[in-house]
Protein backbone atom coordinates (compact mmCIF):
# COMPACT_ATOMS: atom_id res chain seq x y z
CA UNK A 1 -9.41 -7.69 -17.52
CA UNK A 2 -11.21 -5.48 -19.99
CA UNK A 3 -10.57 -1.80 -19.88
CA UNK A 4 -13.90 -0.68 -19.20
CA UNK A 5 -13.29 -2.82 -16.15
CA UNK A 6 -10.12 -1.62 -15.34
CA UNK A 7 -11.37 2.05 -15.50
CA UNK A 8 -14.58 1.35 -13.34
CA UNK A 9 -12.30 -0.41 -10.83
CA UNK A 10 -10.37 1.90 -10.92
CA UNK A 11 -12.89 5.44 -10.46
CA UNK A 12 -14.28 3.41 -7.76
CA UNK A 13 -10.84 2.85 -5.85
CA UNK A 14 -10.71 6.46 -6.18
CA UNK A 15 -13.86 7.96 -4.66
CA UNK A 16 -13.13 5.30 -1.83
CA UNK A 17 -9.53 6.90 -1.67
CA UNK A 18 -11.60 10.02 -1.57
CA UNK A 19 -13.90 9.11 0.77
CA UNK A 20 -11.73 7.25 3.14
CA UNK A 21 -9.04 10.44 3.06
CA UNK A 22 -12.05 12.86 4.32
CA UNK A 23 -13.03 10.57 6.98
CA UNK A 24 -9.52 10.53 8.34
CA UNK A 25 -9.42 14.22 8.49
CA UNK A 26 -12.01 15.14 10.45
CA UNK A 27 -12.23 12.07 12.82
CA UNK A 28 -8.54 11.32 13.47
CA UNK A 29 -9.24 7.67 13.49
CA UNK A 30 -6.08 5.54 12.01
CA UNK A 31 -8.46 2.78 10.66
CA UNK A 32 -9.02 5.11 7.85
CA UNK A 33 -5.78 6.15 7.01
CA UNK A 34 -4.82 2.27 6.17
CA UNK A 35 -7.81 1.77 4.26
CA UNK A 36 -6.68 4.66 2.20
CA UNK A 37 -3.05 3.59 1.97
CA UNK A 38 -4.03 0.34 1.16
CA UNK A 39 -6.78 1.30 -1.86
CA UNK A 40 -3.55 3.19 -3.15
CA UNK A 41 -1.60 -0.01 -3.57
CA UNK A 42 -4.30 -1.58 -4.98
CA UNK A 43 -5.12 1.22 -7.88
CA UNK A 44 -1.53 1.01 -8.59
CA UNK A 45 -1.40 -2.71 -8.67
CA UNK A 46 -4.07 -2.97 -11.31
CA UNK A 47 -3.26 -0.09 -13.04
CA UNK A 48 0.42 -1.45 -13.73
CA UNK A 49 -0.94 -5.08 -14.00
CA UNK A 50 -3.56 -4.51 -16.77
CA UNK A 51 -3.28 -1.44 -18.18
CA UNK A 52 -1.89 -2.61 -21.36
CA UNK A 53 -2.68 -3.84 -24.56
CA UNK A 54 -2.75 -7.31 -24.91
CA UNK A 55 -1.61 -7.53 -28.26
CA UNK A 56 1.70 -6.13 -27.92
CA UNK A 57 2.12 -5.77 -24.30
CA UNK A 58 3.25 -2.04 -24.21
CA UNK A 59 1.30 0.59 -21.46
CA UNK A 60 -0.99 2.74 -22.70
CA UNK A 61 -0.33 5.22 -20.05
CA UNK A 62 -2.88 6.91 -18.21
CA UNK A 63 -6.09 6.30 -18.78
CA UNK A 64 -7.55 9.05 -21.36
CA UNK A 65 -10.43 9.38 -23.50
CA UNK A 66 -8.30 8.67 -26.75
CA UNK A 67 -8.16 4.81 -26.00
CA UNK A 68 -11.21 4.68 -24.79
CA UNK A 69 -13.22 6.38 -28.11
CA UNK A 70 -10.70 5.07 -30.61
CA UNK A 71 -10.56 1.54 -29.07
CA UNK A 72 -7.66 0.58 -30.59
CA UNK A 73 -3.43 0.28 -28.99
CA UNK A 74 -1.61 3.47 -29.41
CA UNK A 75 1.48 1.52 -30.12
CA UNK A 76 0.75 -1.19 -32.35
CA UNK A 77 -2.94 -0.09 -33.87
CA UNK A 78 -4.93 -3.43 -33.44
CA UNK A 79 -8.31 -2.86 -32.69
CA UNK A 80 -9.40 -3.64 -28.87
CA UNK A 81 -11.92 -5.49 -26.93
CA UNK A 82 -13.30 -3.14 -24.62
C-alpha cells in the first residue's frame, strides 16, 4: 500500500471514528459504539501493517509532513514511491 493511501485511509477512518463517537453521544444507541471500536482496530491494523518503508522495513512513526514532502525513509534514505 502506498502512503498516500495509507494516510487517506487512514483520515477517513478517523472522521468516521469522529463521526460515529458523536452519534453515540447524543443517541445512546450501542450500534455506534462498535462501529467506533471497531474503525479503531482497523486504523491501528493498517497503521502497524504498512506504515513502513519497504526498503528497510523500519516504522516511520506517525504520520508527519516530513515523510510526506521529503519522500524518502528516515532510517535508511532511499527515495519512496508515494
Amino acid at each position: 500500500m502506498k502512503l498516500k493511501t495509507l494516510i487517506k485511509t487512514a483520515i477517513g477512518l478517523a472522521l468516521m471514528l469522529i463521526i460515529c463517537a458523536i452519534i453515540f453521544s447524543v443517541t445512546g444507541v450501542t450500534l455506534f459504539a462498535y462501529i467506533t471500536l471497531g474503525a479503531m482496530v482497523v486504523m491501528v491494523a493498517l497503521l502497524a501493517l504498512f506504515n513502513k518503508c519497504p526498503y528497510c522495513g523500519k516504522h516511520f512513526g506517525t504520520l508527519n509532513a516530513n515523510v510526506i514532502v521529503t519522500k524518502h525513509c528516515p532510517h535508511c534514505g532511499r527515495w519512496l514511491d508515494i
